[in-house]
C-alpha atoms as a PDB file:
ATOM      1  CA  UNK A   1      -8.323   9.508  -5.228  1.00  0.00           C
ATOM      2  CA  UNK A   2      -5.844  11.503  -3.234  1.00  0.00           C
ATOM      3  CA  UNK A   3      -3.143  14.275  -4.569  1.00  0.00           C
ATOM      4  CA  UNK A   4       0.660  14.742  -2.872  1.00  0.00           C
ATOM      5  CA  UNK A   5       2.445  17.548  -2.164  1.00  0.00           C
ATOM      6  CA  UNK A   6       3.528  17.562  -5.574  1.00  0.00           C
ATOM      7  CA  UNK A   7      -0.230  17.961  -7.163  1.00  0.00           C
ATOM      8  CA  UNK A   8      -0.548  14.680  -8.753  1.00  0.00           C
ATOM      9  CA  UNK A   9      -2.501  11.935  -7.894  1.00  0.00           C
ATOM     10  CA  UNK A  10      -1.630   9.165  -5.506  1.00  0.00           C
ATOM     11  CA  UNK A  11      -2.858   5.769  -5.005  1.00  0.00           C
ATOM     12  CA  UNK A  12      -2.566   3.322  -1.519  1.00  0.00           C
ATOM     13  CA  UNK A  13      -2.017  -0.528  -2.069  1.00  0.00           C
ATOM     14  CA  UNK A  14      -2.435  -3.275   0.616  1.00  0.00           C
ATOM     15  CA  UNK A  15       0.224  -5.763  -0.164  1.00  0.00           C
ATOM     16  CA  UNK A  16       1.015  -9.591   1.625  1.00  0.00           C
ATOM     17  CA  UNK A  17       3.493 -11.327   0.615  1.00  0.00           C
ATOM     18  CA  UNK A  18       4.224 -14.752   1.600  1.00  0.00           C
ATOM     19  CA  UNK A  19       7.372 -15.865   3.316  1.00  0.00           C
ATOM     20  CA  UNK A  20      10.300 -14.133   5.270  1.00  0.00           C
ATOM     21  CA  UNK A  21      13.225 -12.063   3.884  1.00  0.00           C
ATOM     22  CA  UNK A  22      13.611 -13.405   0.484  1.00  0.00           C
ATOM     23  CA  UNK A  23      10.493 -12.694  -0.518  1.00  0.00           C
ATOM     24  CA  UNK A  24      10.217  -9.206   1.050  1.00  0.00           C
ATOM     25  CA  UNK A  25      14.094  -8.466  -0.936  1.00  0.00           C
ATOM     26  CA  UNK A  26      12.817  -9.736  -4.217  1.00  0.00           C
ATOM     27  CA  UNK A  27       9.376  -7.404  -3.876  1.00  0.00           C
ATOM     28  CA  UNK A  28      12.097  -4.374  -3.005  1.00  0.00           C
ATOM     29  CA  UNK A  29      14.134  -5.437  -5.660  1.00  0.00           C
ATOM     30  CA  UNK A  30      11.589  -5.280  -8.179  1.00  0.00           C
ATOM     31  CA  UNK A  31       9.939  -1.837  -7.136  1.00  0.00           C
ATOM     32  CA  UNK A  32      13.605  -0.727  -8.031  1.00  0.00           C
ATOM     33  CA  UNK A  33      14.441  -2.727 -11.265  1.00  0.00           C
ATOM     34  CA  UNK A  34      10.378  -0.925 -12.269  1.00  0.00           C
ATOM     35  CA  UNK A  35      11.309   2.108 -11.069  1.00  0.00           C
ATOM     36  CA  UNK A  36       7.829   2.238  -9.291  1.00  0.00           C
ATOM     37  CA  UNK A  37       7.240   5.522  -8.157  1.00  0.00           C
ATOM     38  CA  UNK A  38       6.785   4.681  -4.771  1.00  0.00           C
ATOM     39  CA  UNK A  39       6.822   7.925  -2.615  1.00  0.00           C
ATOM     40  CA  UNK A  40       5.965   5.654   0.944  1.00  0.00           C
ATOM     41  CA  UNK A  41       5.949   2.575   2.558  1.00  0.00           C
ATOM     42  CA  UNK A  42       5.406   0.455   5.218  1.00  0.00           C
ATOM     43  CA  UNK A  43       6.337  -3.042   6.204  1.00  0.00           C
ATOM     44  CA  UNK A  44       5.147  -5.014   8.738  1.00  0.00           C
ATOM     45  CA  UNK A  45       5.734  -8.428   8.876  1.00  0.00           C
ATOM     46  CA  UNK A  46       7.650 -11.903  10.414  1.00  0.00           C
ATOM     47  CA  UNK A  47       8.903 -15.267   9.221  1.00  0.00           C
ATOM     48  CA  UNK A  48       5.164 -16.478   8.446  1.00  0.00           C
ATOM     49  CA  UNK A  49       4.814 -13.462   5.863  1.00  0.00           C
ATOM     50  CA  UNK A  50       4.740  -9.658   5.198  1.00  0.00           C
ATOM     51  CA  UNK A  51       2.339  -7.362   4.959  1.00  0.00           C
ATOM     52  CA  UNK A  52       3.145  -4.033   2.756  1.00  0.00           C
ATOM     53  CA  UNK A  53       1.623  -0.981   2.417  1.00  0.00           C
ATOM     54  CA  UNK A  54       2.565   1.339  -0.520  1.00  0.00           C
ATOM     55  CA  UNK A  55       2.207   4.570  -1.602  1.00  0.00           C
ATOM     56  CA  UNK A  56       2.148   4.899  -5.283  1.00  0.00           C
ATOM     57  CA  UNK A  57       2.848   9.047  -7.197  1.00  0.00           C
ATOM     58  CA  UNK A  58       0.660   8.220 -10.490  1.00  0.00           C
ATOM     59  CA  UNK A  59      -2.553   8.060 -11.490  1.00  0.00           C
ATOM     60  CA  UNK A  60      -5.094   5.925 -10.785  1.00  0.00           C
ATOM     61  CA  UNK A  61      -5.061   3.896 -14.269  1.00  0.00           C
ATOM     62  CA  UNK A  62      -1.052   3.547 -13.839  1.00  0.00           C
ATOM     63  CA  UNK A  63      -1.371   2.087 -10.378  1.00  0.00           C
ATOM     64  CA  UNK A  64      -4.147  -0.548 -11.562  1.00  0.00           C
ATOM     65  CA  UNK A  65      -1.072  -1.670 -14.031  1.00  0.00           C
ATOM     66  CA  UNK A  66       0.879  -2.308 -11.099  1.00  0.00           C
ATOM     67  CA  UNK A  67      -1.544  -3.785  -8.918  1.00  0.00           C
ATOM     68  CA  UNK A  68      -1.489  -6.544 -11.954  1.00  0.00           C
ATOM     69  CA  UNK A  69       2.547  -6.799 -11.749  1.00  0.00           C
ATOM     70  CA  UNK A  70       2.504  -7.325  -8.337  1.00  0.00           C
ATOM     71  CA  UNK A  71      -0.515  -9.707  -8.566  1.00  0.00           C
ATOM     72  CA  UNK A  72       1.817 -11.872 -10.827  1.00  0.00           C
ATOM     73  CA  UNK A  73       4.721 -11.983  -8.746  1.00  0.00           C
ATOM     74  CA  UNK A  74       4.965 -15.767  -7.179  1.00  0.00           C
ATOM     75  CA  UNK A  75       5.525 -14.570  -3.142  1.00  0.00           C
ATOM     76  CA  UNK A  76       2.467 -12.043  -3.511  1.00  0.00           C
ATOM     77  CA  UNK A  77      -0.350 -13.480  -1.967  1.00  0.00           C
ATOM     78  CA  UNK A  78      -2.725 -10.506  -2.213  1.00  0.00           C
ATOM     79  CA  UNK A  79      -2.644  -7.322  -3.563  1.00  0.00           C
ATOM     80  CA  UNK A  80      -5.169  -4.839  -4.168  1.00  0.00           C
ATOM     81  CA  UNK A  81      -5.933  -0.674  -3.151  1.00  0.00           C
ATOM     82  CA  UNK A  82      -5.926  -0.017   0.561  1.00  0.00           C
ATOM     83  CA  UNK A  83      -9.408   0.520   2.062  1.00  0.00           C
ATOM     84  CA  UNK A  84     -10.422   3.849   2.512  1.00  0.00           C
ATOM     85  CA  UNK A  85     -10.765   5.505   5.803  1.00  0.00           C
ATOM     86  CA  UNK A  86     -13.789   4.847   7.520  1.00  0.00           C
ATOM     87  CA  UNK A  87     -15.894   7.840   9.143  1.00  0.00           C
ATOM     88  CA  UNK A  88     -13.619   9.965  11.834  1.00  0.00           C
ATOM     89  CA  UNK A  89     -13.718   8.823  15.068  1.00  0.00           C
ATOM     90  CA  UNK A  90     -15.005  11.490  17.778  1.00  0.00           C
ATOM     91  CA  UNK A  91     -12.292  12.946  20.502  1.00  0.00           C
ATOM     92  CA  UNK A  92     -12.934  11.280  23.951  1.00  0.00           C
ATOM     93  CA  UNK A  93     -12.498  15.110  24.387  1.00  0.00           C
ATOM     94  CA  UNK A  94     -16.239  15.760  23.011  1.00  0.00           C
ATOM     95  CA  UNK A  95     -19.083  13.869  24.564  1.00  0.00           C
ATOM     96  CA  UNK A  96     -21.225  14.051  21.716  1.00  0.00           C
ATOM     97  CA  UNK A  97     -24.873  15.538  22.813  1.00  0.00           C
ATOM     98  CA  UNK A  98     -26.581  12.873  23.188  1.00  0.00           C
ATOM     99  CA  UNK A  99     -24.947  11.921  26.555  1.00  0.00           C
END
């Protein structure tokens, strides 16, 4: 679980949607019409499909609730919370010791 700026929790979610544009719009459109607090996101995608990341203000049980939304919309192909980051990666700076 992380916290924003603003001291409450946060939650990441990996989304893929299939399709182009239409899709994508009617995704955006309902994150509006939900009024999902969405404080980030990222898109990344072409005609084939989209790929989505979002960052969600609320708490972990409120962001499983939309997890299942999105899961029922018909473009969404996947859905589900962003894998954590995996251990930090040492500085090409650093030659660890071992060396």
């Amino acid at each position: 679980m992380n916290y924003s700026t603003t001291g409450t929790d946060t939650s990441t979610l990996n989304i893929r949607l299939s399709g182009g544009i239409y899709p994508l719009n009617r995704f955006l459109m309902t994150l509006q019409n939900k009024r999902v607090p969405a404080s980030g996101i990222k898109i990344d995608g072409d005609s084939e499909a989209s790929r989505i990341t979002l960052l969600l203000d609320c708490p972990e049980e409120t962001a499983r609730r939309y997890t299942a939304l999105f899961s029922s919309l018909e473009d969404v192909e996947e859905v589900g919370p962003a894998e954590e980051d995996g251990p930090e990666t040492e500085d090409p700076a650093d030659p660890s010791p071992n060396r």
